[in-house]
PDB file of N, CA and C in Angstrom:
ATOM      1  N   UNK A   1       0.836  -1.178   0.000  1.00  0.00           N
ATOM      2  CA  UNK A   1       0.000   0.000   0.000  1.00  0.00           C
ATOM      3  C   UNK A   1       0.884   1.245   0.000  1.00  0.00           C
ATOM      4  N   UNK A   2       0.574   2.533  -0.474  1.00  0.00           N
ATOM      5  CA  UNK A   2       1.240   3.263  -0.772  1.00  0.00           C
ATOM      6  C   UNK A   2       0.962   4.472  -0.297  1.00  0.00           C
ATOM      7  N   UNK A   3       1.841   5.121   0.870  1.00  0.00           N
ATOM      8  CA  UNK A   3       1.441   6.056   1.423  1.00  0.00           C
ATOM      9  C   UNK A   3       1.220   7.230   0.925  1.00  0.00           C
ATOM     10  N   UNK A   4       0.390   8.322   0.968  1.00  0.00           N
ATOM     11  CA  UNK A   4       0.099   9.082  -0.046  1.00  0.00           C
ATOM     12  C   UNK A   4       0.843  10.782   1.042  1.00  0.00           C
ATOM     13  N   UNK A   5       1.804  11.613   0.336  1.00  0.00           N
ATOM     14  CA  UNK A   5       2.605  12.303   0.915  1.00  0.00           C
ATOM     15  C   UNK A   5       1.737  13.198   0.936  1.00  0.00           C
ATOM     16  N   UNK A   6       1.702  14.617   1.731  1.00  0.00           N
ATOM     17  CA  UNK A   6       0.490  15.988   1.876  1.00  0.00           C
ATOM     18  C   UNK A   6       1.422  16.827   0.734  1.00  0.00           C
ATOM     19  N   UNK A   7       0.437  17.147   0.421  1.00  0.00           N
ATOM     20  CA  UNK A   7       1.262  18.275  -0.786  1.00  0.00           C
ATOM     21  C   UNK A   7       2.151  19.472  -0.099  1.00  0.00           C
ATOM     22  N   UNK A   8       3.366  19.703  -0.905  1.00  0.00           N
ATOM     23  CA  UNK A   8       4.176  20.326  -0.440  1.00  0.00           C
ATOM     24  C   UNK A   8       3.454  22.081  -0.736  1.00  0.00           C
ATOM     25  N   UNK A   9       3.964  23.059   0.575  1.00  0.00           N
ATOM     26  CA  UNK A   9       3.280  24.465   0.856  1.00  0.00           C
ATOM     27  C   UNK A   9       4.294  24.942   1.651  1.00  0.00           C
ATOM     28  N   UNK A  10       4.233  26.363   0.952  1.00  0.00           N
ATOM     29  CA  UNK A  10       5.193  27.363   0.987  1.00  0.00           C
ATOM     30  C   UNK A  10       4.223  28.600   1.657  1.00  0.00           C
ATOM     31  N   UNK A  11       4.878  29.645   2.218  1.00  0.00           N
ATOM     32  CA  UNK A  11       4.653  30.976   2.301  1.00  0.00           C
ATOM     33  C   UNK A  11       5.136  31.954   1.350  1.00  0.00           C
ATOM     34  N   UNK A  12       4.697  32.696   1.134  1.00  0.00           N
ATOM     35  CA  UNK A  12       5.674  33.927   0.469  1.00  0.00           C
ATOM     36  C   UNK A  12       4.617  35.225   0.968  1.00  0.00           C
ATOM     37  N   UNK A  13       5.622  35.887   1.289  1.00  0.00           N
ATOM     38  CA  UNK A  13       5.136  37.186   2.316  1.00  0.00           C
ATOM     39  C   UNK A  13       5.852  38.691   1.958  1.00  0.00           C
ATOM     40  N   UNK A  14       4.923  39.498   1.479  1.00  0.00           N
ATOM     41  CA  UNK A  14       5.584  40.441   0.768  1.00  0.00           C
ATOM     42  C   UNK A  14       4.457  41.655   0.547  1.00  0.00           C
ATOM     43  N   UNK A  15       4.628  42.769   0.607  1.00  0.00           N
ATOM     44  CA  UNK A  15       4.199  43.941   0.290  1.00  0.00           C
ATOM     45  C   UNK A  15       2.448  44.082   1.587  1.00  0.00           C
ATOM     46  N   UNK A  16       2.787  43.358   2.562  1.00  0.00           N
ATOM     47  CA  UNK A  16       1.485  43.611   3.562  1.00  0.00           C
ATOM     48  C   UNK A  16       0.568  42.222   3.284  1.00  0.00           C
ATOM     49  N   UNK A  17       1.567  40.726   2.838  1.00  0.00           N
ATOM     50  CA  UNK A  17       0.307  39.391   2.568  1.00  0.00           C
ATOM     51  C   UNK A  17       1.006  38.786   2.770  1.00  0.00           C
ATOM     52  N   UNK A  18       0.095  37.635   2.888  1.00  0.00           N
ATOM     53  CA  UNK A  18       0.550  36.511   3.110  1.00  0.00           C
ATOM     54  C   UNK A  18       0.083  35.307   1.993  1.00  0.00           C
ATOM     55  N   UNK A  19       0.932  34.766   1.847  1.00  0.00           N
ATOM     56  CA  UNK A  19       0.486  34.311   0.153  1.00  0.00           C
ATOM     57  C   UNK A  19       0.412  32.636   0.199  1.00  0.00           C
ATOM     58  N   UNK A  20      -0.042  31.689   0.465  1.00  0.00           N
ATOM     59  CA  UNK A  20       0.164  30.716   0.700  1.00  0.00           C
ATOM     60  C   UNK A  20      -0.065  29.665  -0.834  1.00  0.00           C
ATOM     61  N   UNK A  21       1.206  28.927  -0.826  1.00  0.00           N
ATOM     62  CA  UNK A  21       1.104  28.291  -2.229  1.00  0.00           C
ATOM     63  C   UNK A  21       1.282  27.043  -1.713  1.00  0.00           C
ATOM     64  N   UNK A  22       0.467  25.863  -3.076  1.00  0.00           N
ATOM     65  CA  UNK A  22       0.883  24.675  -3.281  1.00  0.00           C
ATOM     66  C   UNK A  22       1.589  24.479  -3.926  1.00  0.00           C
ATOM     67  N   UNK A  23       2.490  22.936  -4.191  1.00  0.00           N
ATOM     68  CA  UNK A  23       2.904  22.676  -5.367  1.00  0.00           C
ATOM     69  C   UNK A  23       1.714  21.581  -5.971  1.00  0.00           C
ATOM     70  N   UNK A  24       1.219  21.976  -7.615  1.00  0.00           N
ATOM     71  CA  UNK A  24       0.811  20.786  -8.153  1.00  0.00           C
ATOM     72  C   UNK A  24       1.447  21.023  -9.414  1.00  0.00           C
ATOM     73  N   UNK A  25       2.165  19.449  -9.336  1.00  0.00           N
ATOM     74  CA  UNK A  25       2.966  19.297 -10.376  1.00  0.00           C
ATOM     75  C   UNK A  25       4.094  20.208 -10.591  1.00  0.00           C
ATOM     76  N   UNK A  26       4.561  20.853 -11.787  1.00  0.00           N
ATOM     77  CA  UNK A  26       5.890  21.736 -11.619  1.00  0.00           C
ATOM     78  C   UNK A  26       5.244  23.066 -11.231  1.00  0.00           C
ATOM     79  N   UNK A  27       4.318  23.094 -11.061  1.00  0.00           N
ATOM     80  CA  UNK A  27       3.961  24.742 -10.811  1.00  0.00           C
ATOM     81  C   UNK A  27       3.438  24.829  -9.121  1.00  0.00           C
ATOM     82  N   UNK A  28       3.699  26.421  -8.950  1.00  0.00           N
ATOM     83  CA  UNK A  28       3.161  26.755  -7.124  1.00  0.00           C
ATOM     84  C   UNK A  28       1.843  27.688  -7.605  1.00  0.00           C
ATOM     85  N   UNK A  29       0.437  26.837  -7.309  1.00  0.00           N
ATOM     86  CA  UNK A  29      -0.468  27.276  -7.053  1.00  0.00           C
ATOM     87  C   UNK A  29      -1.056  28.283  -5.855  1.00  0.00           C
ATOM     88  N   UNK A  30      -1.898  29.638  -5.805  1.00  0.00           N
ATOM     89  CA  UNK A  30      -2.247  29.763  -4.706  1.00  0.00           C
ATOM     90  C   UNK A  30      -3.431  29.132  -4.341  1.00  0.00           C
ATOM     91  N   UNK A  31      -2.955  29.036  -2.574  1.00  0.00           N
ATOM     92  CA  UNK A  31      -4.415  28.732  -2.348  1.00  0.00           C
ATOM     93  C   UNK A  31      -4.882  29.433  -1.516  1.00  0.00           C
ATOM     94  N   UNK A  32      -4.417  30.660  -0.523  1.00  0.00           N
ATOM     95  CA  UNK A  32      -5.081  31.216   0.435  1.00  0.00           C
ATOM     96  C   UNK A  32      -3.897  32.602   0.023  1.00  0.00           C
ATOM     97  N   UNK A  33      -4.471  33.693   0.130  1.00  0.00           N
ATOM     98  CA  UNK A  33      -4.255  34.949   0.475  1.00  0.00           C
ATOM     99  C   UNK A  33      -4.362  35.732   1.487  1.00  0.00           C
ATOM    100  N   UNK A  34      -3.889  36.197   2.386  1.00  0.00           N
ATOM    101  CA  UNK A  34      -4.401  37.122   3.638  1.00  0.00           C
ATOM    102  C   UNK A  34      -3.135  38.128   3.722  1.00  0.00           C
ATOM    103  N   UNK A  35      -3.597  38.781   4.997  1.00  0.00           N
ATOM    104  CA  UNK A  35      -2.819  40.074   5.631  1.00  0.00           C
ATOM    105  C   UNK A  35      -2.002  39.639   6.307  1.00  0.00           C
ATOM    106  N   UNK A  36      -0.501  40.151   6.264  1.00  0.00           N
ATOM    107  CA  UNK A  36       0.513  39.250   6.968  1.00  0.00           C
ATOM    108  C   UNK A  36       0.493  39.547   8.265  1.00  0.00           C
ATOM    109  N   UNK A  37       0.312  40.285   8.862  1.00  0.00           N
ATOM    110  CA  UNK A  37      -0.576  40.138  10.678  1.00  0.00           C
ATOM    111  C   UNK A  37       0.691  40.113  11.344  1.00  0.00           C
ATOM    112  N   UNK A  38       1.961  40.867  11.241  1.00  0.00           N
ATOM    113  CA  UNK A  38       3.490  40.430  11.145  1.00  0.00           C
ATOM    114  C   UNK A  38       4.492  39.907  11.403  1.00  0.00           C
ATOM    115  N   UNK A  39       3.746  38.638   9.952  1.00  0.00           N
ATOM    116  CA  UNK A  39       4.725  38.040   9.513  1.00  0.00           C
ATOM    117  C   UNK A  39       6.004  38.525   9.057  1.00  0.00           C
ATOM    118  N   UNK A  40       7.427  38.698   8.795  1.00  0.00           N
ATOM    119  CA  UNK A  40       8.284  39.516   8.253  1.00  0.00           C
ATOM    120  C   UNK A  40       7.897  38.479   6.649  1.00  0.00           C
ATOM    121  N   UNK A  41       8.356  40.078   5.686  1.00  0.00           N
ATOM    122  CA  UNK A  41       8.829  38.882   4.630  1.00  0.00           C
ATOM    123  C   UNK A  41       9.593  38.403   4.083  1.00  0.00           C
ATOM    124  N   UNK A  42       9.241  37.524   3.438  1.00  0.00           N
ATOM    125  CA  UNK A  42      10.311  36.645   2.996  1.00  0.00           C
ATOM    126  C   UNK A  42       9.722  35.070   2.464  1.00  0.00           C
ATOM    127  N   UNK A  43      10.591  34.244   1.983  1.00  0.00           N
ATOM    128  CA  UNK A  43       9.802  32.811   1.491  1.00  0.00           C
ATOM    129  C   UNK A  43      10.086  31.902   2.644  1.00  0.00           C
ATOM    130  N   UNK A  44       9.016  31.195   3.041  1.00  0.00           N
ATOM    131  CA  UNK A  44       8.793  30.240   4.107  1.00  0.00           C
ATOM    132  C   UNK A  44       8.360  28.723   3.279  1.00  0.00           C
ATOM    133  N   UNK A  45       9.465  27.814   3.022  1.00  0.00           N
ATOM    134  CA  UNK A  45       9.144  26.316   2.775  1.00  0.00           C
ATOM    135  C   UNK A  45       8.823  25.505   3.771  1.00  0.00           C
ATOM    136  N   UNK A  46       7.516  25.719   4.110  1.00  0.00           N
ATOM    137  CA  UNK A  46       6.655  24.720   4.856  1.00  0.00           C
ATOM    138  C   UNK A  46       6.920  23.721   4.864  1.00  0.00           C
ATOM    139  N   UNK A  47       7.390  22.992   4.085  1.00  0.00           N
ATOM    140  CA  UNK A  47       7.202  21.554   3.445  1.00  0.00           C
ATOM    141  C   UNK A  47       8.800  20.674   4.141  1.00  0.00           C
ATOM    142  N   UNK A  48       9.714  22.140   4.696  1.00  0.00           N
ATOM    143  CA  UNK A  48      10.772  21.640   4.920  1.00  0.00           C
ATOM    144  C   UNK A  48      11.166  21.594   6.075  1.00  0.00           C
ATOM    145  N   UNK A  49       9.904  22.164   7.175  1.00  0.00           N
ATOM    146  CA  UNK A  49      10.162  23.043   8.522  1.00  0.00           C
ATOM    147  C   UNK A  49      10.571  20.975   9.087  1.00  0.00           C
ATOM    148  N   UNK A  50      11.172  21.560  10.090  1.00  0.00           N
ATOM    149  CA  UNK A  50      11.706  20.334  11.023  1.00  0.00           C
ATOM    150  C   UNK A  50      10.760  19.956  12.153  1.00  0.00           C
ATOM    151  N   UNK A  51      10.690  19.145  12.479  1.00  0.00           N
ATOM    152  CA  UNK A  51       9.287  18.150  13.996  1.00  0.00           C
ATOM    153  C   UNK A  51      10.038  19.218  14.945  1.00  0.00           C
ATOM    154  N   UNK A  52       9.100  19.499  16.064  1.00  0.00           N
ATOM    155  CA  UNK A  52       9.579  20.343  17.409  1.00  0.00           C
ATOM    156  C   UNK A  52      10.092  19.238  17.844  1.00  0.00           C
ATOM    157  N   UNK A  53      11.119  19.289  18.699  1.00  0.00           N
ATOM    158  CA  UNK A  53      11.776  19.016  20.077  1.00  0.00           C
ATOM    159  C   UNK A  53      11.208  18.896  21.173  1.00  0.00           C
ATOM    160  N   UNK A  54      10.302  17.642  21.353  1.00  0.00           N
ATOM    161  CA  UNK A  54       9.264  18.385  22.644  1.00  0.00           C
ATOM    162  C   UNK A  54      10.008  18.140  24.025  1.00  0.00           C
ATOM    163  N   UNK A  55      11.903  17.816  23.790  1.00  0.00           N
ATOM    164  CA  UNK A  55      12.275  17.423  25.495  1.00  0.00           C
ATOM    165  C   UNK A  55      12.996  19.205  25.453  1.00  0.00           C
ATOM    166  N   UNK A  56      13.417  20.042  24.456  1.00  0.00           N
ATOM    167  CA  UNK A  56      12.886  21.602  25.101  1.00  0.00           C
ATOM    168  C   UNK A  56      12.597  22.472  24.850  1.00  0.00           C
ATOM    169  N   UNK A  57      11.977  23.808  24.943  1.00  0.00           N
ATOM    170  CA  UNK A  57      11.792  25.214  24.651  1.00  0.00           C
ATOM    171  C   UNK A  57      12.229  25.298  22.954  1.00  0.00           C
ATOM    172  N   UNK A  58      11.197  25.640  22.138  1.00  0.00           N
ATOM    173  CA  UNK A  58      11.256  26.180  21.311  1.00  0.00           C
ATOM    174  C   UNK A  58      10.636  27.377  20.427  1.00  0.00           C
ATOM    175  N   UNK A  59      11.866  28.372  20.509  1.00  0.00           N
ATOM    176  CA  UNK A  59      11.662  30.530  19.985  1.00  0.00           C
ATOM    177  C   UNK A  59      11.826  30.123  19.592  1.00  0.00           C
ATOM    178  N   UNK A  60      10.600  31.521  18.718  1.00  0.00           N
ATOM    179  CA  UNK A  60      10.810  31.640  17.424  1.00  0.00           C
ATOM    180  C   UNK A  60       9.259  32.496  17.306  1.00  0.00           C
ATOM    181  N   UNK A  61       9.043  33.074  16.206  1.00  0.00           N
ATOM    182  CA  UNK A  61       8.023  33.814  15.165  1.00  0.00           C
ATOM    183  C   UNK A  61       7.201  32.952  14.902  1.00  0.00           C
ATOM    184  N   UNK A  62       5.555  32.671  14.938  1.00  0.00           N
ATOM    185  CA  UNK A  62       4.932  32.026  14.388  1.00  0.00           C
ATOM    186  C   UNK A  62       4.785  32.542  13.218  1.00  0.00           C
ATOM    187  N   UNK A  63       4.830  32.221  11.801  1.00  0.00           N
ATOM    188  CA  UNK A  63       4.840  32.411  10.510  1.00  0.00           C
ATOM    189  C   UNK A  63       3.208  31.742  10.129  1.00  0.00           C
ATOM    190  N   UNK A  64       3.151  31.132  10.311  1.00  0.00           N
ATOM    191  CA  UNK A  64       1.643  30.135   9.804  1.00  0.00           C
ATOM    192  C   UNK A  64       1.023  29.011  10.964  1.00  0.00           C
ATOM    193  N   UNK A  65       0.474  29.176  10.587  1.00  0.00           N
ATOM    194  CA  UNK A  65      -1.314  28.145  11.640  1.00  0.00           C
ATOM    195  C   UNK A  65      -1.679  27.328  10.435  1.00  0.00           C
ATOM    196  N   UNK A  66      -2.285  26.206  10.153  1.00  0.00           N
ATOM    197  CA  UNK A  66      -3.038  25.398   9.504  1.00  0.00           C
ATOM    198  C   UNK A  66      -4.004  24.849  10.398  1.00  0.00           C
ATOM    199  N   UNK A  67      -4.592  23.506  10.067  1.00  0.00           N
ATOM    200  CA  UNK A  67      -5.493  23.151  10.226  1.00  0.00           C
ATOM    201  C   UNK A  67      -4.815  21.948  11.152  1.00  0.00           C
ATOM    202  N   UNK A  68      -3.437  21.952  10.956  1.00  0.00           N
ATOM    203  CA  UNK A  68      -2.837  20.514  11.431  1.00  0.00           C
ATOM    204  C   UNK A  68      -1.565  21.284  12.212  1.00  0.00           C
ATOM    205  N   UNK A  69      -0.586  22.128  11.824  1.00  0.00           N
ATOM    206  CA  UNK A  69       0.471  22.444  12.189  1.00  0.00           C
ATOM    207  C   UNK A  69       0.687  23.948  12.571  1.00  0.00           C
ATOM    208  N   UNK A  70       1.742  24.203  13.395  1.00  0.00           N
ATOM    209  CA  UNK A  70       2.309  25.661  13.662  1.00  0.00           C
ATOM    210  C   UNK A  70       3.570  25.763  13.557  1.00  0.00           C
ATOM    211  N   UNK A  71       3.862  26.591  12.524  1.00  0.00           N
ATOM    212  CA  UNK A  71       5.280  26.776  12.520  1.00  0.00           C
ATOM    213  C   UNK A  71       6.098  27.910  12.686  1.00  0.00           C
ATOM    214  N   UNK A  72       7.319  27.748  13.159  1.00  0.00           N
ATOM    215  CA  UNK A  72       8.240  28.894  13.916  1.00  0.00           C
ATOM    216  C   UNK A  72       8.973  29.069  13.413  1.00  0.00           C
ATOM    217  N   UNK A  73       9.437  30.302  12.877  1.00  0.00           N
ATOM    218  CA  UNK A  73      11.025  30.982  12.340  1.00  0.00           C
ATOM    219  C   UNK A  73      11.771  30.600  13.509  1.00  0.00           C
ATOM    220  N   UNK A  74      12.801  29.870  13.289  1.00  0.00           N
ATOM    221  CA  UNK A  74      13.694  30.104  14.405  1.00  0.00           C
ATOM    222  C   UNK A  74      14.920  30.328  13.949  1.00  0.00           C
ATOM    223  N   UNK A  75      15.848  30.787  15.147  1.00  0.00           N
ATOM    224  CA  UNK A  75      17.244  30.541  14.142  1.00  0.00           C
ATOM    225  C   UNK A  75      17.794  29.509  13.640  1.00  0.00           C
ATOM    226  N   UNK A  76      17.557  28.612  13.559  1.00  0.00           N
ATOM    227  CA  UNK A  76      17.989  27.270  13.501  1.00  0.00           C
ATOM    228  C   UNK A  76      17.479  26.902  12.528  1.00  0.00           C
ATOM    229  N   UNK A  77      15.962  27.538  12.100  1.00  0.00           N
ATOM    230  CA  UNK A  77      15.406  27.533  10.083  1.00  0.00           C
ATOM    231  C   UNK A  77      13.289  27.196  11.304  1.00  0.00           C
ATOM    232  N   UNK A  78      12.487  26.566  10.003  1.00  0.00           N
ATOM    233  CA  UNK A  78      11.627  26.293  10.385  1.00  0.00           C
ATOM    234  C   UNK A  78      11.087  24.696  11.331  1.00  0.00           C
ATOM    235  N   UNK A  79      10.489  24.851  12.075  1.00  0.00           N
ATOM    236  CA  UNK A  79       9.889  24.277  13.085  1.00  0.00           C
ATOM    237  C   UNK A  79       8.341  24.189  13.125  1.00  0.00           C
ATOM    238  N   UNK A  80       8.084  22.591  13.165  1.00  0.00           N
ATOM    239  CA  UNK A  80       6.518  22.913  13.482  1.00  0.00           C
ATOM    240  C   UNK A  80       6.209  22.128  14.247  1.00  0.00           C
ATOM    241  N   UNK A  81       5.259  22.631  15.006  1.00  0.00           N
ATOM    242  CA  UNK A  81       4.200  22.022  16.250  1.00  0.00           C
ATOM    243  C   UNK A  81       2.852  21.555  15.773  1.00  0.00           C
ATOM    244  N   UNK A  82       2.455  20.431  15.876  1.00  0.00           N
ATOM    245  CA  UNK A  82       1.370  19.766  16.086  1.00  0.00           C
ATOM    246  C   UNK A  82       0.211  20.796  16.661  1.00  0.00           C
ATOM    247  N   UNK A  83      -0.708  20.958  15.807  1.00  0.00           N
ATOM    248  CA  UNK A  83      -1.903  22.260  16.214  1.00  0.00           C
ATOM    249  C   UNK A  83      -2.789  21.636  17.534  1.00  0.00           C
ATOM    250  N   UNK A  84      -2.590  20.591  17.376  1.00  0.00           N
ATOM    251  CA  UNK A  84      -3.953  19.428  18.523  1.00  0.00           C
ATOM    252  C   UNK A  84      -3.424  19.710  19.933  1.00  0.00           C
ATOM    253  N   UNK A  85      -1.950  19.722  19.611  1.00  0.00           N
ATOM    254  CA  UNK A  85      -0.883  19.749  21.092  1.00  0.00           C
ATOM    255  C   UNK A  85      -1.218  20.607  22.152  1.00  0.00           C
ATOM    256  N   UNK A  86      -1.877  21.974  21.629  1.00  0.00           N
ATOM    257  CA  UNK A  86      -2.380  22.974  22.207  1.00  0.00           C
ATOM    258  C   UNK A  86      -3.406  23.467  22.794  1.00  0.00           C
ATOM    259  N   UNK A  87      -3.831  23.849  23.609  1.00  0.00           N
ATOM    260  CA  UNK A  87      -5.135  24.635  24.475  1.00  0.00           C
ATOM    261  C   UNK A  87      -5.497  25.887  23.030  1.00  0.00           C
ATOM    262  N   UNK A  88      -5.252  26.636  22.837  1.00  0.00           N
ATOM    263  CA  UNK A  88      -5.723  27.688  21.832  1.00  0.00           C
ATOM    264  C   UNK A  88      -4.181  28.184  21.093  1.00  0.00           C
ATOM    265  N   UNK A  89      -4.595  28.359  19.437  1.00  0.00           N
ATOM    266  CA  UNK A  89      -3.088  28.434  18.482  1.00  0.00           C
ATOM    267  C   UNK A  89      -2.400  29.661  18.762  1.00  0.00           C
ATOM    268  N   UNK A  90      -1.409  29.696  18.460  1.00  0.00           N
ATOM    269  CA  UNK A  90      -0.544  30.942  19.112  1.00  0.00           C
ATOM    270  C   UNK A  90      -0.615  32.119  18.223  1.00  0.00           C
ATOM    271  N   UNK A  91      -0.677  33.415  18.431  1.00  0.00           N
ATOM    272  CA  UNK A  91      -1.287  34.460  17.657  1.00  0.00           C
ATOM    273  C   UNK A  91       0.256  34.158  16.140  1.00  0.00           C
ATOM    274  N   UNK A  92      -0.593  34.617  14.857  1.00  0.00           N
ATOM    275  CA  UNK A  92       0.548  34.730  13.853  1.00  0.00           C
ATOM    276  C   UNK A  92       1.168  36.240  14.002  1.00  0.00           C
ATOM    277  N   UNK A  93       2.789  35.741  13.830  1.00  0.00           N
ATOM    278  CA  UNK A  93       3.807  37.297  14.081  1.00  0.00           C
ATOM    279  C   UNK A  93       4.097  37.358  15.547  1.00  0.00           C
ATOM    280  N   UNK A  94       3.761  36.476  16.307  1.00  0.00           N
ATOM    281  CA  UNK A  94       3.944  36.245  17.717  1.00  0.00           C
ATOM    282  C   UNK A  94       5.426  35.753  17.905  1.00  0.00           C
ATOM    283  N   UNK A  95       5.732  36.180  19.105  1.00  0.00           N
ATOM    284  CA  UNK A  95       7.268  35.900  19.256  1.00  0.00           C
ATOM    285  C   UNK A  95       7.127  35.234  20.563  1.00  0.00           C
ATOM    286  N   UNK A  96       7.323  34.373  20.674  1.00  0.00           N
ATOM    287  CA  UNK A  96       6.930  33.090  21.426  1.00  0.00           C
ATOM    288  C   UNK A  96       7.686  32.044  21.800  1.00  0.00           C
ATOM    289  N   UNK A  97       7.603  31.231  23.350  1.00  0.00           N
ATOM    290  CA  UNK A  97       8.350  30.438  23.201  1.00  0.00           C
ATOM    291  C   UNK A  97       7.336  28.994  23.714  1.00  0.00           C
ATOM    292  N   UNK A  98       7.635  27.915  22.899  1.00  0.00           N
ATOM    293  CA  UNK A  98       6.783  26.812  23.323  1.00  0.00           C
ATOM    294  C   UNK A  98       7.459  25.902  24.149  1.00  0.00           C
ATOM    295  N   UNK A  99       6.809  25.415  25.027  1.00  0.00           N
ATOM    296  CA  UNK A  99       7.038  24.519  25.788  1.00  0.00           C
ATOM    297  C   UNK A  99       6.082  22.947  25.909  1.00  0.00           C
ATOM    298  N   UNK A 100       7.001  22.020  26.303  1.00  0.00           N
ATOM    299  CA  UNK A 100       5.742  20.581  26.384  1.00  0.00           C
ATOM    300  C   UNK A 100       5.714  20.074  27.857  1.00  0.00           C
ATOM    301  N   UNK A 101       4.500  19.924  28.098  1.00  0.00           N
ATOM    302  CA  UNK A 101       4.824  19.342  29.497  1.00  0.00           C
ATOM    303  C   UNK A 101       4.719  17.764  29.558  1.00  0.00           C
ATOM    304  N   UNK A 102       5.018  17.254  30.391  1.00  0.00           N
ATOM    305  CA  UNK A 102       5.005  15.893  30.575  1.00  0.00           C
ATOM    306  C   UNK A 102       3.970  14.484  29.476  1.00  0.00           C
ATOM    307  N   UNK A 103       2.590  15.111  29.339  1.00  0.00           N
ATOM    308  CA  UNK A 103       1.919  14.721  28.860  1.00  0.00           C
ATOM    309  C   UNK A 103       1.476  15.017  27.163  1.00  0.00           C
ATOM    310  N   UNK A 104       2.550  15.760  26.954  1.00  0.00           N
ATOM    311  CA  UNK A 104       3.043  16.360  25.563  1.00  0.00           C
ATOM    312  C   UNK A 104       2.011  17.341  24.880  1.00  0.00           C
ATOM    313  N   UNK A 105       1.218  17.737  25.928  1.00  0.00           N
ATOM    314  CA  UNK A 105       0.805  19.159  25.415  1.00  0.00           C
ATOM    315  C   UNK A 105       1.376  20.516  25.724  1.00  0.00           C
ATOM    316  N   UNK A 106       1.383  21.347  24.733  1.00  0.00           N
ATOM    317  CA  UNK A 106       2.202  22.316  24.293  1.00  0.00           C
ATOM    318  C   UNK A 106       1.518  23.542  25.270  1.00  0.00           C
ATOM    319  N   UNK A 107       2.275  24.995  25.613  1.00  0.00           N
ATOM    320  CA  UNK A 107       2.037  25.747  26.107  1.00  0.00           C
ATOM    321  C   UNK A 107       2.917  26.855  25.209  1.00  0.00           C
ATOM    322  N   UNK A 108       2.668  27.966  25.278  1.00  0.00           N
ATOM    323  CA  UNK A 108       3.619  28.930  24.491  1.00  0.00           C
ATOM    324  C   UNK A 108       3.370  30.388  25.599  1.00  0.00           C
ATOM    325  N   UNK A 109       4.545  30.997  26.141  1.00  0.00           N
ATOM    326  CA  UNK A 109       5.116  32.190  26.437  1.00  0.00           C
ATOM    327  C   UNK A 109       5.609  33.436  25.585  1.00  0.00           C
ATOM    328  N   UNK A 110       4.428  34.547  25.697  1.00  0.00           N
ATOM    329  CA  UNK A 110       4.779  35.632  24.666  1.00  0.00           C
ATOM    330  C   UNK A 110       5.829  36.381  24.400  1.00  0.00           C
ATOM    331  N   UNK A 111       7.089  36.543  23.624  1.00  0.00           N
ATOM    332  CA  UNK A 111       8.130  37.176  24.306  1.00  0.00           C
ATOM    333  C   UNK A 111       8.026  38.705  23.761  1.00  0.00           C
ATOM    334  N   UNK A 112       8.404  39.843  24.551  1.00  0.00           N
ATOM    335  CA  UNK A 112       8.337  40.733  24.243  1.00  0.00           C
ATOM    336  C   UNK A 112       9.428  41.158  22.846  1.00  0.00           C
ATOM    337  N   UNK A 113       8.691  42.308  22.568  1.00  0.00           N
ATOM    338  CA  UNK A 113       9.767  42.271  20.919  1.00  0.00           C
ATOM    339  C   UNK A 113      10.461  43.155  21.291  1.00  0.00           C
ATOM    340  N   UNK A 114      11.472  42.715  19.893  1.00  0.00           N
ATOM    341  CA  UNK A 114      12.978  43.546  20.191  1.00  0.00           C
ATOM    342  C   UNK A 114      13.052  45.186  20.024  1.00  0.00           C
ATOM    343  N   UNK A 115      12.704  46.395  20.445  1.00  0.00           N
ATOM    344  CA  UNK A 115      13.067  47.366  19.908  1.00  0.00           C
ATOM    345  C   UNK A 115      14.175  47.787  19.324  1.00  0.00           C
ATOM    346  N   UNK A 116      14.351  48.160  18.037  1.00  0.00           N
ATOM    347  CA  UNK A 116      15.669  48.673  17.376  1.00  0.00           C
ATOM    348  C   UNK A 116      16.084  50.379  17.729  1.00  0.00           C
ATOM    349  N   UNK A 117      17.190  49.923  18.071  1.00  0.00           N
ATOM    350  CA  UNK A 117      17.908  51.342  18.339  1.00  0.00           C
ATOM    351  C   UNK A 117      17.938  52.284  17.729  1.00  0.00           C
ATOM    352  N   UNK A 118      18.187  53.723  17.420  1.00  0.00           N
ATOM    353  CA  UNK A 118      18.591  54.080  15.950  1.00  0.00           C
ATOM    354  C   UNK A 118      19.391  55.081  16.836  1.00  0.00           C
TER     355      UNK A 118
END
């Protein structure tokens, strides 16, 4: 039997949106459009983000919410959390840090943002 893979999805975030594409076949379809709510931009390969770490703490930017996953800019590249893991999804453009407790549901801590100097 032949496991059937989820189609690969990207972000691309640019000029005040959020642009969410598929791939079918050689081409990136859209399928959802919105307000990037701030997201920074830039291209986000969903498809490549890495499983959380649930033995610790993982910062980072929530970039996207689905229906199944949450994923985090981190420095380390993208990260995603299991959406079920959670009591309520973590705001998008949130700077956040998640945590798992024993029973492997997720909690997230808001972190305050960085002000830039000038």
């Amino acid at each position: 039997m032949k496991v059937e893979q989820p189609p690969k999805r990207r972000l691309v975030v640019l000029n005040g949106h959020r642009v969410l594409q598929v791939l079918a076949g050689d081409d990136w379809g859209i399928e959802k459009v919105d307000k990037a709510r701030g997201v920074r931009p830039g291209l986000y390969q969903l498809f490549e983000a890495a499983e959380a770490d649930q033995s610790k703490p993982t910062a980072g930017i929530v970039v996207h919410v689905d229906d199944l996953q949450v994923y985090l800019q981190t420095d380390a590249g993208l990260v995603k959390h299991d959406l079920g893991a959670f009591d309520r999804p973590p705001p998008l453009g949130g700077r956040l840090t998640v945590s798992y407790n024993r029973q492997g549901r997720a909690s997230f801590d808001m972190q305050p943002v960085k002000s830039s100097a000038r």
